[in-house]
Protein backbone atom coordinates (compact mmCIF):
# COMPACT_ATOMS: atom_id res chain seq x y z
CA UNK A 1 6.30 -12.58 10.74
CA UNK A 2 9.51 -13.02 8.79
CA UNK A 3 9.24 -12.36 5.04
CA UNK A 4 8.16 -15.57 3.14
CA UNK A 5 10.11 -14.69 -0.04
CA UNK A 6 13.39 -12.59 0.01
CA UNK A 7 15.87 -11.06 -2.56
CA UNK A 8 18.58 -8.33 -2.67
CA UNK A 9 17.82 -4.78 -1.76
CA UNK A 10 21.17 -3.44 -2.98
CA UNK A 11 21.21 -3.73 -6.69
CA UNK A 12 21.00 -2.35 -9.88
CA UNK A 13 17.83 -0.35 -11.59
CA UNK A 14 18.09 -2.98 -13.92
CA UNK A 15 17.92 -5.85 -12.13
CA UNK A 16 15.51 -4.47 -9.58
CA UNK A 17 12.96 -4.16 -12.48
CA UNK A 18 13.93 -7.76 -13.63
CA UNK A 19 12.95 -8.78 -10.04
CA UNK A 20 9.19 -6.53 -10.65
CA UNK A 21 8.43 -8.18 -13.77
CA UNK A 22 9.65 -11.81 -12.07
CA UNK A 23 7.34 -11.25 -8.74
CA UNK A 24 4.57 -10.07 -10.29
CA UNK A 25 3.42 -13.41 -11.81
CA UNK A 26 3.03 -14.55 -8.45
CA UNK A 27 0.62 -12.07 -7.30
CA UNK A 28 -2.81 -13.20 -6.43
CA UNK A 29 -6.26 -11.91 -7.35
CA UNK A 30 -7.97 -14.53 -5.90
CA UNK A 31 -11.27 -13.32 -3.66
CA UNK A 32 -10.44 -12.29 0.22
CA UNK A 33 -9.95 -16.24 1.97
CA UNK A 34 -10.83 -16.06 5.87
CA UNK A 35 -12.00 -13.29 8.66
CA UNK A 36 -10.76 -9.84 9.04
CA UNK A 37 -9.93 -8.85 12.44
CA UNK A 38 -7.30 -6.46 11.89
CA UNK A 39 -6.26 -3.97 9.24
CA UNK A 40 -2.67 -2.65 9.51
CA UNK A 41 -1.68 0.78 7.39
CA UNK A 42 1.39 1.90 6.62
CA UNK A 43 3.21 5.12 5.27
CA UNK A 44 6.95 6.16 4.47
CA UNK A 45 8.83 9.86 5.06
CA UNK A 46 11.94 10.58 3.74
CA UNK A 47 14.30 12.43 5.92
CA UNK A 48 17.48 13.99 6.37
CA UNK A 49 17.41 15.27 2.20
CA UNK A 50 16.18 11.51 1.83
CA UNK A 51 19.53 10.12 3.43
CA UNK A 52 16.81 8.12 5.64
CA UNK A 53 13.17 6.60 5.72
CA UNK A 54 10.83 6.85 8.48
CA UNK A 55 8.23 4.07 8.15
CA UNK A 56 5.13 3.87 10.17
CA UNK A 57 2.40 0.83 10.60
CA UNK A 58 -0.62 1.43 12.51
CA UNK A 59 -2.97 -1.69 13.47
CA UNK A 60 -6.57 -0.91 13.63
CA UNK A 61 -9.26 -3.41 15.05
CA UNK A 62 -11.17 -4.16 11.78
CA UNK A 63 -14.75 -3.45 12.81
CA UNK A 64 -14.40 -0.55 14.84
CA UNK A 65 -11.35 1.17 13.52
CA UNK A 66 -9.75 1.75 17.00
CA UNK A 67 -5.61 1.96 16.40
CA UNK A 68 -4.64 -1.14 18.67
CA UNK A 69 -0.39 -0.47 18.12
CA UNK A 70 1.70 1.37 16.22
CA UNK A 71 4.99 1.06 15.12
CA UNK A 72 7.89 2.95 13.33
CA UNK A 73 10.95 2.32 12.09
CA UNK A 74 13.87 4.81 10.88
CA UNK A 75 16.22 3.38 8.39
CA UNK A 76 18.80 4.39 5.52
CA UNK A 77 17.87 5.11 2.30
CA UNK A 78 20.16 3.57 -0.24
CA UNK A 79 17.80 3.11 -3.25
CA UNK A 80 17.85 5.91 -5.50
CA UNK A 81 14.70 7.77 -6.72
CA UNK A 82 13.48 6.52 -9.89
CA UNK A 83 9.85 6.26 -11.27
CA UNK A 84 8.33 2.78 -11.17
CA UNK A 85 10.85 1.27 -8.26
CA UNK A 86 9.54 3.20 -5.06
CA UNK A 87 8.94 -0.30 -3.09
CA UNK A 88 12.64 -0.89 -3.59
CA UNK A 89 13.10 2.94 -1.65
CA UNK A 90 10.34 1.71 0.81
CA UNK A 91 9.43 -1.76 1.13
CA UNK A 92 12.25 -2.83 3.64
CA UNK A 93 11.12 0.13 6.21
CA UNK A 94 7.85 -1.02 5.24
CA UNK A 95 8.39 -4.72 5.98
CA UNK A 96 11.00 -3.37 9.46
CA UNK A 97 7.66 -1.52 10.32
CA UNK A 98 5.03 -4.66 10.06
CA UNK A 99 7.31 -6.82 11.90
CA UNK A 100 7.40 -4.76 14.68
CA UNK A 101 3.95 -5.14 15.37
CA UNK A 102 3.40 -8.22 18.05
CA UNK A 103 -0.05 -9.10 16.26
CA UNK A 104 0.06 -10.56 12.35
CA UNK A 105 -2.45 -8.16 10.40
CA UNK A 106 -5.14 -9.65 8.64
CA UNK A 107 -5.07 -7.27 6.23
CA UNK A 108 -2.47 -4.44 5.16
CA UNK A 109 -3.29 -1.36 3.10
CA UNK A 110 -0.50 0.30 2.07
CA UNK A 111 0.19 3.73 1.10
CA UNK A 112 0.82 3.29 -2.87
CA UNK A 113 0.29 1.22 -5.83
CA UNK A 114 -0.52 -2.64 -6.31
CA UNK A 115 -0.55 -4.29 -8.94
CA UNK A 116 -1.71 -0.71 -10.75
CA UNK A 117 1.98 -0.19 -11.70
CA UNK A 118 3.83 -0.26 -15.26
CA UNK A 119 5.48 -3.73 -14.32
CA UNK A 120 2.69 -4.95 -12.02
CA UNK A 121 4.39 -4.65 -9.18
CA UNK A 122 3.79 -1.80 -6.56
CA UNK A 123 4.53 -1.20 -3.22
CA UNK A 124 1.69 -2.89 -1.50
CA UNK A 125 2.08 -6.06 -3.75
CA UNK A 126 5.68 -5.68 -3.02
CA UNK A 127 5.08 -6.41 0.19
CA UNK A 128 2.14 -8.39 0.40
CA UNK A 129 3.88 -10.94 -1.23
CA UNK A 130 7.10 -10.61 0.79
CA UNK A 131 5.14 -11.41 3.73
CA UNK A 132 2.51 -13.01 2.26
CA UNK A 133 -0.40 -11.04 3.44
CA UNK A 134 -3.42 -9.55 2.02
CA UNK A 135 -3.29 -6.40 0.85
CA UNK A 136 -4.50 -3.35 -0.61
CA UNK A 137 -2.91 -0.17 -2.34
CA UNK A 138 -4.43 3.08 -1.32
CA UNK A 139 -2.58 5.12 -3.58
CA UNK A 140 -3.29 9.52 -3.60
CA UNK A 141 -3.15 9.57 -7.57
CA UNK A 142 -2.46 7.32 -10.84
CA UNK A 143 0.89 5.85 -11.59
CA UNK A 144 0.05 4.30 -14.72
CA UNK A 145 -3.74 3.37 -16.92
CA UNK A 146 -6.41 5.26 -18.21
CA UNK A 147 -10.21 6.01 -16.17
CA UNK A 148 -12.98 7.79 -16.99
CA UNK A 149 -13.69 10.30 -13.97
CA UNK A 150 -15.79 9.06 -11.39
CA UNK A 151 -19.18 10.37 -9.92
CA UNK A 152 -18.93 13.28 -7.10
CA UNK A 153 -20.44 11.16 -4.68
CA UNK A 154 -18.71 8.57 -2.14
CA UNK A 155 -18.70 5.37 -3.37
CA UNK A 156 -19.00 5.96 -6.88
CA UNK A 157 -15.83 4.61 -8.86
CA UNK A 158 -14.84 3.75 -12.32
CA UNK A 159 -12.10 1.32 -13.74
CA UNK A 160 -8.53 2.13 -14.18
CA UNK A 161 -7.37 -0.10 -17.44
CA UNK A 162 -3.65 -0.54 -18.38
CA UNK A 163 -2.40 -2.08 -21.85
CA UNK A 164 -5.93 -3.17 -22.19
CA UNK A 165 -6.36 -5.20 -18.43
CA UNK A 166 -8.18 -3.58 -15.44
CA UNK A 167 -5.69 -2.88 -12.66
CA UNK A 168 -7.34 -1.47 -10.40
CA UNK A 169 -10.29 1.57 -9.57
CA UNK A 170 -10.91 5.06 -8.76
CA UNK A 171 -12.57 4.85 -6.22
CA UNK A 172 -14.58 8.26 -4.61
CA UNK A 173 -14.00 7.84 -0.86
CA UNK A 174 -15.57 11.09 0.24
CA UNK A 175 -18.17 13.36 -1.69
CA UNK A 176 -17.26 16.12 -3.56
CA UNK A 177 -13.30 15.36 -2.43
CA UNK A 178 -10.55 14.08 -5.01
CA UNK A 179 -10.88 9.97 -5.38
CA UNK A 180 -8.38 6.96 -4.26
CA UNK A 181 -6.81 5.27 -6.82
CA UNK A 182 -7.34 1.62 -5.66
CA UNK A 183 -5.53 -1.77 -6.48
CA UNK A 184 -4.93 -5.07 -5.35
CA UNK A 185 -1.62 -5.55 -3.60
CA UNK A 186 -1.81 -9.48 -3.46
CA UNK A 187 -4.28 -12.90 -1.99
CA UNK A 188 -7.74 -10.61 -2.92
CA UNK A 189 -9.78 -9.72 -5.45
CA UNK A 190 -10.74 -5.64 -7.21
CA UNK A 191 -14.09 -5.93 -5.19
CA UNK A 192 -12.82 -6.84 -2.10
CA UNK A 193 -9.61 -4.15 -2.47
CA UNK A 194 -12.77 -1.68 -2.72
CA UNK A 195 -15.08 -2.95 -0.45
CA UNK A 196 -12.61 -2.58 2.55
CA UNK A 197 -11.07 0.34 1.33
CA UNK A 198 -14.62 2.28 1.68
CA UNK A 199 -15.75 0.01 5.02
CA UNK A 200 -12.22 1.12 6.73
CA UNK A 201 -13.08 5.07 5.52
CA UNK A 202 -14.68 7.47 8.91
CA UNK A 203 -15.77 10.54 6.39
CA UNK A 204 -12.60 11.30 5.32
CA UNK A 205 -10.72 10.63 1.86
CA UNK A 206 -7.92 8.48 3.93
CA UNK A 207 -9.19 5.04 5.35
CA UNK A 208 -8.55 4.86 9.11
CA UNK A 209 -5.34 2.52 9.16
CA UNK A 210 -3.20 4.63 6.11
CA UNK A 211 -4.78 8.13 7.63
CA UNK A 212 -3.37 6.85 11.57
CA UNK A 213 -0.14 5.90 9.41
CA UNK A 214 0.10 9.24 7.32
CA UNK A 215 -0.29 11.36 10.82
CA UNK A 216 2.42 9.80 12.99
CA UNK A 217 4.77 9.29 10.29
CA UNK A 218 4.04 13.13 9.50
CA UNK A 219 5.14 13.78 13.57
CA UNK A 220 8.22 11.83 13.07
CA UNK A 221 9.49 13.74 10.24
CA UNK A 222 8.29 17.96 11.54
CA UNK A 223 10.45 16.40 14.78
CA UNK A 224 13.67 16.32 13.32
C-alpha cells in the first residue's frame, strides 16, 4: 500500500503551501465507487515537547464496527507548527501508520480537515490522495468557512461554505453534544462523507474507527 503520489516532506512553509494549492486540484468529489468492508481511523500525538509523533490507525469491520488491527507508529517531528500545514506535521506518521496495517482499508476517516481547509487541502485529503483511498475528515471544530448552527438532535447538520463553495458540514453526531465538522478527504462525495460518518457513530460524538484511534494513541502518549 505504497503511496501513489509522493513529494518532499522537508521543505519550506512556502513551498509546502505551493504543494496544497497544487494537490488540491486533484482531489475527487466524485460519489463513493465500490463496497465498504473496512473503515480504518487514524489519530496523531505529539510527544517529547513535540520532538516526536505518535500515529495510530485502527481498522474496524465496516458493518459491525469490531476493531480488526491496529497499528502505531512513533516518528520525528521535523515540520514546524504553523496554521493551515498540519498534514505536513502528520501525514507521514499518518501514511507509516496505514501501511502497517496487512489489510488495504476501504475507507479511511481521518482525524482533521479535508478539503474544508483555506487551500483545500487537509489532512485526510492529504492522505487520501497520497494513497489514493477514500476518505473522510472527522475534524473536532472549524478550520476555515462559515455555518449556521445545527439542530440539537443527532443527525441534524447544516453546510459549512468557504469563499462562497460548500466544503463540507456540521454534522450533529450525538444529541444535545457539540457537532463534527465533516469534509471530504478525496474519491467521495459531501453525502457519502456524512452518511458514513453517522453509520460508523455507536452513541457517541467520535465514530468508532477515529474514537478506537483517539484512545490508543491517548495510551501511547500518558506512557511516556
Amino acid at each position: 500500500m505504497l503511496a501513489t503520489i509522493k513529494h518532499p516532506w522537508d521543505i519550506s512553509p512556502k513551498r509546502a503551501m505551493e504543494i496544497q494549492r497544487r494537490l488540491a486540484g486533484l482531489i475527487s468529489t466524485d460519489p463513493l465507487c465500490g463496497p465498504v468492508g473496512t473503515v480504518a481511523g487514524t489519530d496523531c500525538a505529539f510527544l517529547d515537547a513535540g520532538g516526536k509523533i505518535a500515529a495510530v490507525a485502527v481498522l474496524c469491520d465496516a458493518n459491525s464496527m469490531e476493531v480488526l488491527e491496529s497499528r502505531s507508529v512513533i516518528l520525528p517531528c521535523t515540520f514546524p507548527y504553523i496554521p493551515g500545514l498540519l498534514s505536513f506535521r502528520e501525514a507521514p506518521a499518518v501514511i507509516a501508520a496505514i501501511e502497517k496495517l496487512s489489510v488495504r482499508p476501504d475507507l479511511l476517516m481521518c482525524d482533521g480537515q479535508g478539503i474544508a481547509h483555506p487551500r483545500g487541502l487537509g489532512l485526510a485529503s492529504h492522505v487520501g490522495l497520497l494513497l489514493d483511498l477514500p476518505s473522510i475528515g472527522v475534524a473536532k471544530s472549524r478550520l476555515c468557512g462559515s455555518h449556521r448552527v445545527p439542530g440539537a438532535n443527532r443527525r441534524c447538520r447544516t453546510q459549512l461554505a468557504h469563499n462562497g463553495r460548500v466544503v463540507g458540514a456540521v454534522v450533529r453526531t450525538r444529541t444535545g453534544v457539540k457537532p463534527l465538522w465533516i469534509s471530504v478527504g478525496h474519491r467521495m462525495s459531501l453525502p457519502d462523507a456524512i452518511a458514513w460518518t453517522l453509520r460508523c457513530g455507536r452513541g457517541v460524538r467520535l465514530p468508532e474507527p477515529t474514537r478506537r484511534a483517539d484512545q490508543l494513541v491517548g495510551r501511547i502518549g500518558s506512557k511516556r
